[in-house]
C-alpha atoms as a PDB file:
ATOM      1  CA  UNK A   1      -4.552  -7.425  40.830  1.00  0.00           C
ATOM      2  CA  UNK A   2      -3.372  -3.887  40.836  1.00  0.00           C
ATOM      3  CA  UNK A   3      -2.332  -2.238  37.487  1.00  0.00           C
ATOM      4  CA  UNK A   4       1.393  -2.283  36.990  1.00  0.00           C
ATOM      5  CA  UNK A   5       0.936   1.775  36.827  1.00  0.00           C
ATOM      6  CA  UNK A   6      -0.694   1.419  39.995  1.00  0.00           C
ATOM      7  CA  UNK A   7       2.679   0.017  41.893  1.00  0.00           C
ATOM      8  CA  UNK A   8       5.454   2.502  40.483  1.00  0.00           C
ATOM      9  CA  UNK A   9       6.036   5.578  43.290  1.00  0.00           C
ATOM     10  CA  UNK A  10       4.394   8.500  41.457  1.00  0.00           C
ATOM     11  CA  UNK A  11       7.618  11.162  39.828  1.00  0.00           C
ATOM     12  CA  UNK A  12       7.962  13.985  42.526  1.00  0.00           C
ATOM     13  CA  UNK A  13       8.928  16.333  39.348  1.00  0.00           C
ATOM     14  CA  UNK A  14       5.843  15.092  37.224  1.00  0.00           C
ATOM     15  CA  UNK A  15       2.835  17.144  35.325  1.00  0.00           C
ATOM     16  CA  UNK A  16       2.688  20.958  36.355  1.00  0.00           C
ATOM     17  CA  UNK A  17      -0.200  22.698  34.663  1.00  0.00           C
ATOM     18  CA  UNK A  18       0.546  25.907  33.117  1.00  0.00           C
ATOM     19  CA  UNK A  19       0.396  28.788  34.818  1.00  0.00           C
ATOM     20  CA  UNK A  20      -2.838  31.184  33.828  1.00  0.00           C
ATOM     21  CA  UNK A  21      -2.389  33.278  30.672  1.00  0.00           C
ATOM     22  CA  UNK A  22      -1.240  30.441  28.867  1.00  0.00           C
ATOM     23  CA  UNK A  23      -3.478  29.951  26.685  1.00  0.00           C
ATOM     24  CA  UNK A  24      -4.311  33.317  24.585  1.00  0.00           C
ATOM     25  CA  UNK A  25      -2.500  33.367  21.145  1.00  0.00           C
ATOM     26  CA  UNK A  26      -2.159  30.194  19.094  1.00  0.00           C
ATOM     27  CA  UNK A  27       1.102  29.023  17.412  1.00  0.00           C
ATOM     28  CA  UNK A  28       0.864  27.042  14.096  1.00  0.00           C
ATOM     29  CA  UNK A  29       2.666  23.919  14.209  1.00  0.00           C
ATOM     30  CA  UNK A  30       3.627  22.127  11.049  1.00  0.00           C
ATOM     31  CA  UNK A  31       4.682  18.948  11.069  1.00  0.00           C
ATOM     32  CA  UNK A  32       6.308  15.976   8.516  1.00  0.00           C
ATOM     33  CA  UNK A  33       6.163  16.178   5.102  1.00  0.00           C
ATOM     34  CA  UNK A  34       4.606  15.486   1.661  1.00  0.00           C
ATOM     35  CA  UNK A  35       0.813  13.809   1.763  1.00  0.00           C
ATOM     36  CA  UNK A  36       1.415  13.168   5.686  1.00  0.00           C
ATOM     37  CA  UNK A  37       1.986  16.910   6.799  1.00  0.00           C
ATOM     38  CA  UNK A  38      -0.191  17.540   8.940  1.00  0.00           C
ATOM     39  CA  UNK A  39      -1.135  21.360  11.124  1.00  0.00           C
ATOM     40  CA  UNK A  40      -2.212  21.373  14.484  1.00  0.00           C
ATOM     41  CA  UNK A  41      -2.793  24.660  16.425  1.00  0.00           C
ATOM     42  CA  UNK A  42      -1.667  24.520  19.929  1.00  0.00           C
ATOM     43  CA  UNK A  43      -1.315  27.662  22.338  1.00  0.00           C
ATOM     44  CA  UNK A  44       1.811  29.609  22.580  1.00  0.00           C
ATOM     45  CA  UNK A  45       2.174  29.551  26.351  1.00  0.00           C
ATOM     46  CA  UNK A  46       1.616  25.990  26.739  1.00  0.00           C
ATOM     47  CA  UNK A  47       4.604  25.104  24.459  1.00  0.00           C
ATOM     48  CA  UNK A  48       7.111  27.664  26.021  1.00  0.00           C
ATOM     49  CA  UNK A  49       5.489  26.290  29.312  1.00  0.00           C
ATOM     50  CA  UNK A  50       6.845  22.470  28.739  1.00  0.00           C
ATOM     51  CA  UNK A  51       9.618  22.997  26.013  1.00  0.00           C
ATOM     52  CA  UNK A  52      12.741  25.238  26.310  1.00  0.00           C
ATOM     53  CA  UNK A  53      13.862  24.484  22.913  1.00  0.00           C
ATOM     54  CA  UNK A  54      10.203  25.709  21.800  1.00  0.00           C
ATOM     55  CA  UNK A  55      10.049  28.313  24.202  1.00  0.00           C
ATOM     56  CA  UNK A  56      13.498  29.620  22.376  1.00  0.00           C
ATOM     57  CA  UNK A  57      12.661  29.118  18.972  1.00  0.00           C
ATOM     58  CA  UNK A  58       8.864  31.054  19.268  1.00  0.00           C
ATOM     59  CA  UNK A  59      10.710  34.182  20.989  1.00  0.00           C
ATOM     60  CA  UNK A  60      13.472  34.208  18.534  1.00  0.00           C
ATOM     61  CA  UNK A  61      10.668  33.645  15.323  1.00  0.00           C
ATOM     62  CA  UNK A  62       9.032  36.807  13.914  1.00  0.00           C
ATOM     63  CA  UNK A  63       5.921  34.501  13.272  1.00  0.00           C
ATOM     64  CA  UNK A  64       3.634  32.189  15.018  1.00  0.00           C
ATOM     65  CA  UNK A  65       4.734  29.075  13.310  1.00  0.00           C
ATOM     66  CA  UNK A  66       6.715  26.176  14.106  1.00  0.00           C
ATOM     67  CA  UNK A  67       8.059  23.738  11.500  1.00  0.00           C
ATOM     68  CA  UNK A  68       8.975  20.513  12.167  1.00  0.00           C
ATOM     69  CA  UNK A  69       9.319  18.253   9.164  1.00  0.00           C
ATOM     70  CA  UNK A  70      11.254  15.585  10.081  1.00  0.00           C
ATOM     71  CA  UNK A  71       8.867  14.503  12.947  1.00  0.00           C
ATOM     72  CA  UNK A  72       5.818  11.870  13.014  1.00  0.00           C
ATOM     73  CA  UNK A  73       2.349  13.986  13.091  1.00  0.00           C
ATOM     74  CA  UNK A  74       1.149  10.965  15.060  1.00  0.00           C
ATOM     75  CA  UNK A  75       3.862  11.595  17.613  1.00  0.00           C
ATOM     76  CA  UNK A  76       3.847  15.320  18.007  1.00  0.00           C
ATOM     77  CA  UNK A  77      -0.144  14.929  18.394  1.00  0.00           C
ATOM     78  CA  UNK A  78       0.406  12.607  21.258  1.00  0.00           C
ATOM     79  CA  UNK A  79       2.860  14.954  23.012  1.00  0.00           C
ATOM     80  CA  UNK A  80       0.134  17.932  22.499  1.00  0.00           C
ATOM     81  CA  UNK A  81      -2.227  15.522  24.098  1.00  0.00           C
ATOM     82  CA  UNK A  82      -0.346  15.145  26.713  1.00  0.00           C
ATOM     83  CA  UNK A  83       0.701  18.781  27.235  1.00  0.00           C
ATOM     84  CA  UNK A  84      -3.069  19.635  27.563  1.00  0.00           C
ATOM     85  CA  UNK A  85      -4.114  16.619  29.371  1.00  0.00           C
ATOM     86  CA  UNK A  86      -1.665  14.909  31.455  1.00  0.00           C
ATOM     87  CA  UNK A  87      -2.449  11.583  29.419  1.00  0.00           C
ATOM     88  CA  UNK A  88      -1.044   9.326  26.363  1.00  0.00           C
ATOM     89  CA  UNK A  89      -4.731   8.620  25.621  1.00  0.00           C
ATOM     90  CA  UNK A  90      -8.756   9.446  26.009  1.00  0.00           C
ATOM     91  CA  UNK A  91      -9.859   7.455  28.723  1.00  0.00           C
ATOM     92  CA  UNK A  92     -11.738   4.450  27.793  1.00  0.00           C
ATOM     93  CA  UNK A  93      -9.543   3.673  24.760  1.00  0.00           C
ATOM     94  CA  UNK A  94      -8.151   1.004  26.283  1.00  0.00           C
ATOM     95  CA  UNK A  95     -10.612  -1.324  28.304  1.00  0.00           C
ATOM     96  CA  UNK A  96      -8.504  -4.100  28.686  1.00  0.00           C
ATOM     97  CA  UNK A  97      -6.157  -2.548  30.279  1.00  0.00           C
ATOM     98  CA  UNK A  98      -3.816  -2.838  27.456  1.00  0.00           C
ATOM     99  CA  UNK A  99      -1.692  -0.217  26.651  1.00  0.00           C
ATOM    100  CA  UNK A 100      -2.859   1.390  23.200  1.00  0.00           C
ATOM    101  CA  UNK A 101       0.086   2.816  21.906  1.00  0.00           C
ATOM    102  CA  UNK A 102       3.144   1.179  19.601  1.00  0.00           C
ATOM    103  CA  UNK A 103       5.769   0.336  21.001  1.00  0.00           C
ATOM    104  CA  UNK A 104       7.372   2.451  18.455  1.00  0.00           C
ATOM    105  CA  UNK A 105       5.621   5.556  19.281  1.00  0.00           C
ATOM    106  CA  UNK A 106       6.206   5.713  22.867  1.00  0.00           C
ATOM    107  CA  UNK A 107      10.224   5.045  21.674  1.00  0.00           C
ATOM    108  CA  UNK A 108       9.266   8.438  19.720  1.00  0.00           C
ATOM    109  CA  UNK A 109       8.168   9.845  21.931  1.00  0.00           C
ATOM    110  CA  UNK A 110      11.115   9.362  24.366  1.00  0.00           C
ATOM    111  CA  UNK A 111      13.514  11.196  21.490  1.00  0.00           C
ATOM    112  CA  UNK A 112      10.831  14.265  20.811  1.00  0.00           C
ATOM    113  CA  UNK A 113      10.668  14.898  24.303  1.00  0.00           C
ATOM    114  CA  UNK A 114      14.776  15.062  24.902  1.00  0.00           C
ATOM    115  CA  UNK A 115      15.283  16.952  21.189  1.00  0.00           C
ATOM    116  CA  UNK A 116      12.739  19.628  22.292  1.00  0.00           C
ATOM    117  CA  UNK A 117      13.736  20.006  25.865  1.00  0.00           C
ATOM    118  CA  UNK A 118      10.319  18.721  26.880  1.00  0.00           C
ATOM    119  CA  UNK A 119      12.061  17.174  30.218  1.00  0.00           C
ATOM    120  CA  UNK A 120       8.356  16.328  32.024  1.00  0.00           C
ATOM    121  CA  UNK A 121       7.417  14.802  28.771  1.00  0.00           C
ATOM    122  CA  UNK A 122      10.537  12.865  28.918  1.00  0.00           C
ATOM    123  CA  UNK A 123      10.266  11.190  31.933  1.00  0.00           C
ATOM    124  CA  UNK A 124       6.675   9.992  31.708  1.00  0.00           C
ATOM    125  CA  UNK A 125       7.325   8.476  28.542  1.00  0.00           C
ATOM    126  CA  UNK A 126      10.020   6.317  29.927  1.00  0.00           C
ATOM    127  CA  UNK A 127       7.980   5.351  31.933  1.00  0.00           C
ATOM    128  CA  UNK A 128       5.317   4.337  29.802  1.00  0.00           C
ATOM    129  CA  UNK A 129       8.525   2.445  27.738  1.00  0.00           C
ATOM    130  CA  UNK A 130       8.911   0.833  30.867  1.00  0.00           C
ATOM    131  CA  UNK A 131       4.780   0.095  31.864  1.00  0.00           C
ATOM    132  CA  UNK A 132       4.880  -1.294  27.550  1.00  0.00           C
ATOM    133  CA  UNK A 133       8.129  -3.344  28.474  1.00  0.00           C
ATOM    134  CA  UNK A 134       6.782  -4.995  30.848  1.00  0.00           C
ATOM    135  CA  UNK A 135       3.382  -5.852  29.556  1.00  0.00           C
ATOM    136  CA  UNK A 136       5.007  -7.218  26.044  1.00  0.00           C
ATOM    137  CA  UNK A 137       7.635  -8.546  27.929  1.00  0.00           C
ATOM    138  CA  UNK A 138       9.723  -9.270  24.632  1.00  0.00           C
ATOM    139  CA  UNK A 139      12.643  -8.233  22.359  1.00  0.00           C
ATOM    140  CA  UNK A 140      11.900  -6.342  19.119  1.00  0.00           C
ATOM    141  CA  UNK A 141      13.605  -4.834  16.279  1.00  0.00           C
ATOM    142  CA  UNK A 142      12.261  -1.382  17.800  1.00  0.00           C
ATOM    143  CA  UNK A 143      15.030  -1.809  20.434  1.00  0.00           C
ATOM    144  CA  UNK A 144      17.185  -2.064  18.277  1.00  0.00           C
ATOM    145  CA  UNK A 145      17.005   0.873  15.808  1.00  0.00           C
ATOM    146  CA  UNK A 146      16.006   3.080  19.666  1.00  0.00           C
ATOM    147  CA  UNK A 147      19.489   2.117  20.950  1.00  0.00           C
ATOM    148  CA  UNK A 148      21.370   2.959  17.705  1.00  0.00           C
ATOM    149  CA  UNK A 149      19.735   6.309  17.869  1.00  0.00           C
ATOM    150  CA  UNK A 150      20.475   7.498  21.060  1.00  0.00           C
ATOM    151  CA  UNK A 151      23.556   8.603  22.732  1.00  0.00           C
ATOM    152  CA  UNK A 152      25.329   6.800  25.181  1.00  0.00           C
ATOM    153  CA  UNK A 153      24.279   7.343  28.375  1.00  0.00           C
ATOM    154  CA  UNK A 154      21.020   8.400  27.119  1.00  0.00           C
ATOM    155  CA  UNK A 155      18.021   7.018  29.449  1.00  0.00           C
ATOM    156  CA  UNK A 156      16.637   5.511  26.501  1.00  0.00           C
ATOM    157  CA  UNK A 157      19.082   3.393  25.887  1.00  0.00           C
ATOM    158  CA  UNK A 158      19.726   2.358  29.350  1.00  0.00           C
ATOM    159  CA  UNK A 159      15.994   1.508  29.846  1.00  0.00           C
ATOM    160  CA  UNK A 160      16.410  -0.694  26.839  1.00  0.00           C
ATOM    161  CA  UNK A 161      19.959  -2.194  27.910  1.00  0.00           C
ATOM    162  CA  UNK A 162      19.193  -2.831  31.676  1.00  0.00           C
ATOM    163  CA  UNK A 163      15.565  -4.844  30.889  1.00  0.00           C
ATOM    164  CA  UNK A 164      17.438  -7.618  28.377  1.00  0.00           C
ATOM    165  CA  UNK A 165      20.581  -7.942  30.810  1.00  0.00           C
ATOM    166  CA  UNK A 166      18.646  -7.991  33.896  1.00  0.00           C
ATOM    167  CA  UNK A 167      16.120 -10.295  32.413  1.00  0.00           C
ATOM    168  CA  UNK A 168      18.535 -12.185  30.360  1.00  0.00           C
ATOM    169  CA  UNK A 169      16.954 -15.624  30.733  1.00  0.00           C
ATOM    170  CA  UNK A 170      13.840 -14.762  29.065  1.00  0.00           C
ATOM    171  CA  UNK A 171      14.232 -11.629  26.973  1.00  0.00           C
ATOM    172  CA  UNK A 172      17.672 -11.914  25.527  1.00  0.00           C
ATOM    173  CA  UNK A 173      16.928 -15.497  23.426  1.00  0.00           C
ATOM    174  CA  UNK A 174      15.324 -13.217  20.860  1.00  0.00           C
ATOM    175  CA  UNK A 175      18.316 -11.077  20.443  1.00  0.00           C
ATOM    176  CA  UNK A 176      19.632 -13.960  18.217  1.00  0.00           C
ATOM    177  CA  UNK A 177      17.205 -12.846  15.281  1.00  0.00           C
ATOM    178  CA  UNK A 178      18.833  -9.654  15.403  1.00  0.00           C
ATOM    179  CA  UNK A 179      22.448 -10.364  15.670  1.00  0.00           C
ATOM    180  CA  UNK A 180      23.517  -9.243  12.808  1.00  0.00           C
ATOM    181  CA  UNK A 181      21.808  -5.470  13.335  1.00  0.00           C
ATOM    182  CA  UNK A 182      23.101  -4.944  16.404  1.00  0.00           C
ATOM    183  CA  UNK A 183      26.273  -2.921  16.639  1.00  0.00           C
ATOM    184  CA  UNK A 184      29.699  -3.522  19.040  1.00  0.00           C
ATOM    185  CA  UNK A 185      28.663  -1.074  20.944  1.00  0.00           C
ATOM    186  CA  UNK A 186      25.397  -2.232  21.555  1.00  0.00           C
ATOM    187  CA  UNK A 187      27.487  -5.564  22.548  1.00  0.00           C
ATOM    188  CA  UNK A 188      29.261  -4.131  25.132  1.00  0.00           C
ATOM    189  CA  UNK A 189      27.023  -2.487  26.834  1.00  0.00           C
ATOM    190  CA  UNK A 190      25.036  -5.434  27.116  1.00  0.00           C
ATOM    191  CA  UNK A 191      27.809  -7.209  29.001  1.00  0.00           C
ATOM    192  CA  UNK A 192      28.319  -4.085  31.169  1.00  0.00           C
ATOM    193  CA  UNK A 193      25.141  -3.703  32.250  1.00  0.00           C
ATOM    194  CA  UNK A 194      25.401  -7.960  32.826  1.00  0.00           C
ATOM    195  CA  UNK A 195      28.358  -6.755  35.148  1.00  0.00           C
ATOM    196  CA  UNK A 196      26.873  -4.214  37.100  1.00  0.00           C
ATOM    197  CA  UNK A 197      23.564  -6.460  38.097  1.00  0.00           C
ATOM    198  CA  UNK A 198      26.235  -9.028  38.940  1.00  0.00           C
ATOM    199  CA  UNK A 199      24.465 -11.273  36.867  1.00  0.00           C
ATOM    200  CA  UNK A 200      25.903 -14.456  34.415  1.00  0.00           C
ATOM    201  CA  UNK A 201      24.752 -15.026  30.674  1.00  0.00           C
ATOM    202  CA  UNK A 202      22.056 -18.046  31.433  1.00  0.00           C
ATOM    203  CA  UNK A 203      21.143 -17.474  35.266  1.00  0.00           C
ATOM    204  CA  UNK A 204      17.702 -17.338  35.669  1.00  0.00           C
ATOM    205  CA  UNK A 205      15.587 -14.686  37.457  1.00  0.00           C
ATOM    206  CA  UNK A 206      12.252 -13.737  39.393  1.00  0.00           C
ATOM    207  CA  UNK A 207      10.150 -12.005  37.109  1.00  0.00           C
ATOM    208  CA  UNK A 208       8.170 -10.833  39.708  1.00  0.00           C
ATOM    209  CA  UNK A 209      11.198  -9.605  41.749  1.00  0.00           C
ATOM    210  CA  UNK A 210      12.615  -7.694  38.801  1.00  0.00           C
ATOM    211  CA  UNK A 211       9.084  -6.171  38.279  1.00  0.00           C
ATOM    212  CA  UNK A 212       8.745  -5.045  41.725  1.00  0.00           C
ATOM    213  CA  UNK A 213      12.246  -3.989  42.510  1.00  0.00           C
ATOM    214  CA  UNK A 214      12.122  -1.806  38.533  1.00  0.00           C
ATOM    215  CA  UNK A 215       9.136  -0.126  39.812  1.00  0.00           C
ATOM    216  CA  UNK A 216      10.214   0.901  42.776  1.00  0.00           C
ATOM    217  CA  UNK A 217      14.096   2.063  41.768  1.00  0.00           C
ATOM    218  CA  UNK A 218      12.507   3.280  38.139  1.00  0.00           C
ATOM    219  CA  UNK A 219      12.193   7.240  38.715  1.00  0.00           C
ATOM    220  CA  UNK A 220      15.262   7.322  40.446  1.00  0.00           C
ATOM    221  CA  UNK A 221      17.639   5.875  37.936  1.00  0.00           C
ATOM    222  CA  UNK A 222      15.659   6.598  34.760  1.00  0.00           C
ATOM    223  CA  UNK A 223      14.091  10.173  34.845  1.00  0.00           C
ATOM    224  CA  UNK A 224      16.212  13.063  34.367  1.00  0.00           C
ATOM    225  CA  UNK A 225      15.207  15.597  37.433  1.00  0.00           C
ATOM    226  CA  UNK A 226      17.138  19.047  37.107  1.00  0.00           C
ATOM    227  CA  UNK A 227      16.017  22.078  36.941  1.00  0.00           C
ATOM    228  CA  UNK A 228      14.318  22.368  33.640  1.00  0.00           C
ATOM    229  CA  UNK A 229      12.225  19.216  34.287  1.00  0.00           C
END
């Protein structure tokens, strides 16, 4: 049976390598804070090459550093991966097929890549979110605290949203042990999304449908594919 990355149509606006010259001088990244600070040394044209909020910030800085101490070292480390690799992870780190990275990390990674205008970034984590939704194929608190941080509209939270309305008969029972976290909002949006998949609280579904038909629509109404991506 194929792999579940295997059967979603590959992004049209995915990985571009940088261009050549982009990797000569090195910028100094700090990141988080206290005993887990951590300094990783990643080249200048690689960042501007992915980020426009990093591209800004080096050519307005008078030095070659970059702090960021509000972020997870573990998360920038896996976006710096990914910048020089195209991946989330080595290959052979998972040989199950399972994928090897928290749930809340790839969330993380979905917020890093929007704050820093890392749009490529962006989109291949959600749809990594997506590949880790469906192989967990379960509610968590993670949801949760994701939704409350985002902003409406954000593709985030509508990844989140649209899997536990569309899937209500299976995902949604575990909502109940988080009732009392989740927000109006978060409410209403659940029975909006119920409305636009024309769907009623307690019909069942086709897992496999859903699965195909997600995969297939995902880049389309997920990714965000302008000009900067």
């Amino acid at each position: 049976m194929a792999a579940i990355e295997d059967k979603i149509p590959p992004c049209a606006y995915a990985y571009i390598a940088p261009p050549h010259g982009s990797f000569d001088k090195i910028v100094t990244m700090r990141v988080g804070q206290g005993q887990d600070k951590k300094e990783f040394q990643v080249h200048r044209g690689l960042l501007c090459h992915f980020s426009i909020w990093f591209d800004s910030q080096i050519r307005l800085s008078s030095t070659s550093e970059v702090e960021l101490p509000d972020e997870k070292p573990m998360v920038v480390e896996t976006a710096i991966y990914w910048m020089y690799t195209n991946r989330f992870w080595a290959p052979g780190t998972s040989e199950d097929g399972e994928i090897p990275l928290e749930l809340w990390r790839i969330l993380a990674l979905c917020f890093f890549a929007s704050e820093c205008g890392i749009g490529k970034l962006q989109n291949a984590a959600l749809t990594l979110l997506h590949r880790k939704i469906v192989q967990d194929w379960k509610v968590s608190l993670s949801y949760i605290t994701a939704y409350q941080r985002s902003e409406p509209g954000a593709p985030v939270r509508r990844v989140l949203v649209d899997f536990i309305a569309q899937t209500w008969g299976s995902s949604a029972i575990e909502l109940r042990y988080y009732k009392d976290l989740m927000s109006s909002e978060f409410t209403v949006d659940l029975l909006l999304a119920l409305e636009d998949a024309k769907k009623a609280v307690g019909v069942g579904f086709n897992k496999a449908k859903w699965i195909e038909d997600a995969n297939r629509t995902f880049c389309k109404k997920y990714h965000v594919h302008d000009e900067e991506v």
